[in-house]
N, C-alpha and C. Protein backbone atom coordinates (compact mmCIF):
# COMPACT_ATOMS: atom_id res chain seq x y z
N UNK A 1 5.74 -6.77 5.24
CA UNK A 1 5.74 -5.42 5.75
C UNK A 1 4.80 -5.36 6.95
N UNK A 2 5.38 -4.85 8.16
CA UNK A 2 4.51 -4.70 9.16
C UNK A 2 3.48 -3.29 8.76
N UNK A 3 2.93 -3.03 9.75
CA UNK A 3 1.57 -1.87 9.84
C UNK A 3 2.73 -0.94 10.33
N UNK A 4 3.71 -0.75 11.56
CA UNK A 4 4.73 0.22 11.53
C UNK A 4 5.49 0.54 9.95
N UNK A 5 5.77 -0.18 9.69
CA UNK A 5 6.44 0.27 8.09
C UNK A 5 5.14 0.83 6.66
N UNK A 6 4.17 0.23 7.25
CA UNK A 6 3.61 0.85 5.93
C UNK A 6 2.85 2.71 6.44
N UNK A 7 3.09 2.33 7.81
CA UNK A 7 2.60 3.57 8.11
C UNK A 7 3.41 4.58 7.89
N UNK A 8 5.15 3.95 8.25
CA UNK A 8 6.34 5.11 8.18
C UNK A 8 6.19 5.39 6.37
N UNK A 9 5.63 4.25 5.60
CA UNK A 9 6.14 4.36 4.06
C UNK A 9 4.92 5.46 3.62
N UNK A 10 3.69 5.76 4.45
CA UNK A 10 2.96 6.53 3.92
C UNK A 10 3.11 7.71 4.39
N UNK A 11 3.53 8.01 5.83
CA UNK A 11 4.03 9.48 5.87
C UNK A 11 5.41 9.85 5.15
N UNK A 12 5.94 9.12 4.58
CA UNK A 12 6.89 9.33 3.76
C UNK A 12 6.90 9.66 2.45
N UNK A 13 5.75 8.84 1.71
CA UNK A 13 4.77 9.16 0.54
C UNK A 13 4.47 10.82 0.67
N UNK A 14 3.68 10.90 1.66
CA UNK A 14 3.03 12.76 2.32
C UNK A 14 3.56 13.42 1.78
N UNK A 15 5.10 13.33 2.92
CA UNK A 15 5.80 14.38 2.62
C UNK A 15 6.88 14.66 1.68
N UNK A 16 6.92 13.89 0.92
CA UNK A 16 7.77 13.42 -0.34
C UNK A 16 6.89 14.32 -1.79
N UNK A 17 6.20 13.96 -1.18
CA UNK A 17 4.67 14.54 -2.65
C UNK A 17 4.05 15.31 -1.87
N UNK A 18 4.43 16.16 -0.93
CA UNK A 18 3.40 17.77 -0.51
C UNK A 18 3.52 18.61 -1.61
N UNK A 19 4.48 18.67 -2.42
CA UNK A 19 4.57 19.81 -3.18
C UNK A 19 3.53 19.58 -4.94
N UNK A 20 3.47 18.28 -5.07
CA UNK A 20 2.49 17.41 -6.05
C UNK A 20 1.38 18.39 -6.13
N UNK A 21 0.31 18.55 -7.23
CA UNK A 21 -0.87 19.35 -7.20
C UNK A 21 -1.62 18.07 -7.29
N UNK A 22 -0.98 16.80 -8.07
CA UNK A 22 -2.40 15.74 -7.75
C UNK A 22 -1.42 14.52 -8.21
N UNK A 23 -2.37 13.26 -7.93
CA UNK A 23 -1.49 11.83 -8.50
C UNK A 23 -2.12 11.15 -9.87
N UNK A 24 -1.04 11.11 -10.49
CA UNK A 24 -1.31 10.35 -12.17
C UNK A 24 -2.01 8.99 -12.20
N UNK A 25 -3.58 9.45 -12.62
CA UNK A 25 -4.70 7.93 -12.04
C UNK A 25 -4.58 6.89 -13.26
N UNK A 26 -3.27 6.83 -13.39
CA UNK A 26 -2.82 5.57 -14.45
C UNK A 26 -1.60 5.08 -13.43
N UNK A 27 -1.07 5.74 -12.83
CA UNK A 27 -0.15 4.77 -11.90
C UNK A 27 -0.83 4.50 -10.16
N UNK A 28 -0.16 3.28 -10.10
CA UNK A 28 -0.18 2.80 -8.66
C UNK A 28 1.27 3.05 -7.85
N UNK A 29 0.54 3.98 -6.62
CA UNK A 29 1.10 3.98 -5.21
C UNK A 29 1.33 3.18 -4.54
N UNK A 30 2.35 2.78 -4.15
CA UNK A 30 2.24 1.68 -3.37
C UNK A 30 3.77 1.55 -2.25
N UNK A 31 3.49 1.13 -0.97
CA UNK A 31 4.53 0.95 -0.07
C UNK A 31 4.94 -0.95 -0.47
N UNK A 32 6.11 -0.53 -0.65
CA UNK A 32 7.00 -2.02 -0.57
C UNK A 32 8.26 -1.67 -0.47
N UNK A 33 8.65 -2.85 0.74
CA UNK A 33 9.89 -2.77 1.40
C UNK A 33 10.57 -1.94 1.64
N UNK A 34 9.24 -1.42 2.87
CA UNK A 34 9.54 0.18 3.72
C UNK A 34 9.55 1.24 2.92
N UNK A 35 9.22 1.67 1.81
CA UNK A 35 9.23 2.40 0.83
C UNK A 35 8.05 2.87 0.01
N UNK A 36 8.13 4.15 -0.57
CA UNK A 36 7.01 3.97 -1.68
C UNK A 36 7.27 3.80 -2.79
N UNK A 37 6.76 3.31 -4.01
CA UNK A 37 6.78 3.47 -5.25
C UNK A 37 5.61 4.03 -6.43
N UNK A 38 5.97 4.76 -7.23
CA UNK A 38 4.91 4.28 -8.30
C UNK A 38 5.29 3.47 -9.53
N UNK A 39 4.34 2.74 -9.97
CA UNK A 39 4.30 1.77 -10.57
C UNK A 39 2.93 1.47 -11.57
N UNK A 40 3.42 1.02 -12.93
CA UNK A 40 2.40 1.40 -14.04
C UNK A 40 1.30 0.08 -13.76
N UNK A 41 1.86 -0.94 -13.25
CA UNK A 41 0.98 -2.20 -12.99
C UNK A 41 0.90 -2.96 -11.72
N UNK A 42 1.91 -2.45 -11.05
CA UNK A 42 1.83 -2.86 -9.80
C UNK A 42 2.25 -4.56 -9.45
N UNK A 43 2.99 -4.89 -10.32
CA UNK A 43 3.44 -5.87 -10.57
C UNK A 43 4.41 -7.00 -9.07
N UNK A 44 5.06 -5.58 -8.51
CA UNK A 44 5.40 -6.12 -7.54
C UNK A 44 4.61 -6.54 -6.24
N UNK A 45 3.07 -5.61 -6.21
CA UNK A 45 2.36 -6.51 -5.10
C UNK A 45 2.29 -5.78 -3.98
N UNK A 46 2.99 -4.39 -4.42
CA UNK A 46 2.46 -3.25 -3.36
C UNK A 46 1.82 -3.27 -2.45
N UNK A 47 1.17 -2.26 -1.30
CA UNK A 47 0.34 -1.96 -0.87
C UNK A 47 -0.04 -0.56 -0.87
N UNK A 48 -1.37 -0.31 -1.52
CA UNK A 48 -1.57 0.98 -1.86
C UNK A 48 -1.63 1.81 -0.83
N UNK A 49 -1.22 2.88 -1.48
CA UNK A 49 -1.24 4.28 -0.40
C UNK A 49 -1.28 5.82 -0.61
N UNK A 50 -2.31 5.70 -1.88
CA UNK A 50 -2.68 6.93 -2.38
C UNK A 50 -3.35 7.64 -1.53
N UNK A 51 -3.95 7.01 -0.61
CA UNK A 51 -5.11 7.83 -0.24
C UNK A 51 -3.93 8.46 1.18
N UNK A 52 -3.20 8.55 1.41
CA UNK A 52 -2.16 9.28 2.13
C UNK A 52 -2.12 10.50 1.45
N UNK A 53 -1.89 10.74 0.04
CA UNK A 53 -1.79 12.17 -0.19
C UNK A 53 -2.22 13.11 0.16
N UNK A 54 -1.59 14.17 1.08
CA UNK A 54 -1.52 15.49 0.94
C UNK A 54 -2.13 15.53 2.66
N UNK A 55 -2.03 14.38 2.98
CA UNK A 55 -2.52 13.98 4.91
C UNK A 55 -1.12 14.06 5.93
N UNK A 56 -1.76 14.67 7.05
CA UNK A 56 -0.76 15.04 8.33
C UNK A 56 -0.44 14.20 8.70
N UNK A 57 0.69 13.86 9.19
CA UNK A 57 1.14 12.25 10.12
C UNK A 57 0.12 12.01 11.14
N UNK A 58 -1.13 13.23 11.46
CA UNK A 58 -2.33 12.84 12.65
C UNK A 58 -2.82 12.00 11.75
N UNK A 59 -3.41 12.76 10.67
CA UNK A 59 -4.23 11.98 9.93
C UNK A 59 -3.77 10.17 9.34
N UNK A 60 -2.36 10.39 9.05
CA UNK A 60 -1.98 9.37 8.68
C UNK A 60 -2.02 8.23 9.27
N UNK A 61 -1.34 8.23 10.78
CA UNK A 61 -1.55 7.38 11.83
C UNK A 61 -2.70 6.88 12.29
N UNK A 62 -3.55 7.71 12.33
CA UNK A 62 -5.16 7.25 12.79
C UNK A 62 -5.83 6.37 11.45
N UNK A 63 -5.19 6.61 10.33
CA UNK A 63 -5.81 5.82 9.08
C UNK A 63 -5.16 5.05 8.41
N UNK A 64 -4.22 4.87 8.88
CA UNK A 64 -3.11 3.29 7.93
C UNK A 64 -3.80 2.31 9.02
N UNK A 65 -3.99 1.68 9.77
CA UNK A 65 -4.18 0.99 10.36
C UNK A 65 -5.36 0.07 9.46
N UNK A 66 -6.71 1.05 9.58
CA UNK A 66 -7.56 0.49 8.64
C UNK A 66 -7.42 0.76 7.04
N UNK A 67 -6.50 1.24 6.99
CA UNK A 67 -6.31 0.94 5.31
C UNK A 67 -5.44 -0.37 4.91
N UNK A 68 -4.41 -0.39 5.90
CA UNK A 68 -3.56 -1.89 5.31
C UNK A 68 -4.22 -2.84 5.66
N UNK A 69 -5.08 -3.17 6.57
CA UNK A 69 -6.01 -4.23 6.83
C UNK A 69 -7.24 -4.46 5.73
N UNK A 70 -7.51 -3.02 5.35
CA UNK A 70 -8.29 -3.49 4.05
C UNK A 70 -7.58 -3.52 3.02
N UNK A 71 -6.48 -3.22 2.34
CA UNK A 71 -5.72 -3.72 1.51
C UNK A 71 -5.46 -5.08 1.49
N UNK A 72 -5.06 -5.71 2.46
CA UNK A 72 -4.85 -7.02 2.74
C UNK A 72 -6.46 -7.67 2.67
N UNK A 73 -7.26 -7.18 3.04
CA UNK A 73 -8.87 -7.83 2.92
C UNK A 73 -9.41 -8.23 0.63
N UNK A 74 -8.85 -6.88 0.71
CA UNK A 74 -9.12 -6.76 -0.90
C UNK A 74 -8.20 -8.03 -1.73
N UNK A 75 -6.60 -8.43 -1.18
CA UNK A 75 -5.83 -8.68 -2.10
C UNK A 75 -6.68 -10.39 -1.27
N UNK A 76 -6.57 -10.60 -0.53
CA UNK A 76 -7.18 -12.19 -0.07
C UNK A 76 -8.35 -12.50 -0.66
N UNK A 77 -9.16 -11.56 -0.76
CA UNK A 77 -10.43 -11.89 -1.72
C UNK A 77 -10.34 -11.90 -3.60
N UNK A 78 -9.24 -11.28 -3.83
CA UNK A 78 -8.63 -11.47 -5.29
C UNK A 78 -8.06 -12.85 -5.36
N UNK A 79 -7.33 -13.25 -4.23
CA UNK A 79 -6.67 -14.94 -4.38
C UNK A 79 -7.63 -16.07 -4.27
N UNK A 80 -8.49 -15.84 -3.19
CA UNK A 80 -9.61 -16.70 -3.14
C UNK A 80 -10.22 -16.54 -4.98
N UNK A 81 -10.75 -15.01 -5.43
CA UNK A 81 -11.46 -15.22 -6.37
C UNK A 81 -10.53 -16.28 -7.76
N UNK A 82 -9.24 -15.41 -7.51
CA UNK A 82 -8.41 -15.93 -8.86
C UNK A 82 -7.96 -17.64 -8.47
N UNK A 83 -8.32 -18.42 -7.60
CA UNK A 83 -7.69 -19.50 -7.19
C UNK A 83 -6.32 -19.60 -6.79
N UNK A 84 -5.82 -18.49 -6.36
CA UNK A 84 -4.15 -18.41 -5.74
C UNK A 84 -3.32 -20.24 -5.76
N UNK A 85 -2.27 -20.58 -6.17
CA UNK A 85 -1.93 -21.38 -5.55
C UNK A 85 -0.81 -21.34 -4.70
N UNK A 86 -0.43 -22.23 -3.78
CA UNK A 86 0.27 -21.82 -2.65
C UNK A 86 1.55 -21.24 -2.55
N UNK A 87 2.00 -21.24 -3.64
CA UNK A 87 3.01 -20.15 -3.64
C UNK A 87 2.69 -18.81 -3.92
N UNK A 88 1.51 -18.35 -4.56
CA UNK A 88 0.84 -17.23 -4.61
C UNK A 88 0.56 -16.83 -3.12
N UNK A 89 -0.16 -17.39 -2.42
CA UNK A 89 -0.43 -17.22 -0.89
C UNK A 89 0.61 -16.85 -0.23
N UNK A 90 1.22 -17.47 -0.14
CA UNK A 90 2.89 -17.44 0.81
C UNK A 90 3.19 -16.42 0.13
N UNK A 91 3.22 -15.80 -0.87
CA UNK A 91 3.65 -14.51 -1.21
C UNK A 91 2.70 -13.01 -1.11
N UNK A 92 1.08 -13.21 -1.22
CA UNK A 92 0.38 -12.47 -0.75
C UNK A 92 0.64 -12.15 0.80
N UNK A 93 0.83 -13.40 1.38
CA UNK A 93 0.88 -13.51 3.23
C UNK A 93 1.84 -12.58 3.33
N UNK A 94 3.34 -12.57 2.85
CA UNK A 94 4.71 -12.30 3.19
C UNK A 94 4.38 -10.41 2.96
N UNK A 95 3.41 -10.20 2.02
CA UNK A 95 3.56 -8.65 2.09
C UNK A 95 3.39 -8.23 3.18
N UNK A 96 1.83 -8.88 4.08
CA UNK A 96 1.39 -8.31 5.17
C UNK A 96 2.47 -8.59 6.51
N UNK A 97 3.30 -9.38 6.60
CA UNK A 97 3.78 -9.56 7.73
C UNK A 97 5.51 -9.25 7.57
């Protein structure tokens, strides 16, 4: 997923869930393959995007940038910690790009 798609998948998140009063803090948000989902475990490898809720496409745009870069910072330091092996990698890599 590029940074254009996760950005389109979080103003899409927005305005999909403006009418939401809040998000269920047992599931994960997450953009995958141009899309959002929620998801009880997150199994597929998402990239989160809660913190989009209830934000203007100003707001949105000015803040996906540094959120998928730290998403991607967080999930590389989980592979390093968990010992990823290289098919784990190649599949962490493939979200971000």
């Amino acid at each position: 997923m590029t940074l254009d798609e996760y950005t389109e998948s979080c103003e899409r998140f927005s305005d999909e869930t403006k009418q939401w009063w809040g998000l269920d803090n047992k599931l994960h948000y997450v953009a995958v393959d141009g899309d959002w989902r929620e998801s009880t475990d997150n199994a597929e490898g998402g990239v989160h995007l809660d913190w989009a809720f209830h934000k203007t496409k100003d707001e949105i745009k000015k803040t996906a940038p540094h959120e998928f870069y730290y998403e991607f910072k967080l999930q590389a330091e989980q592979a390093v910690d968990e010992d990823f092996d290289e098919k784990q990698y190649q599949n962490l890599l493939r979200r971000f790009i």
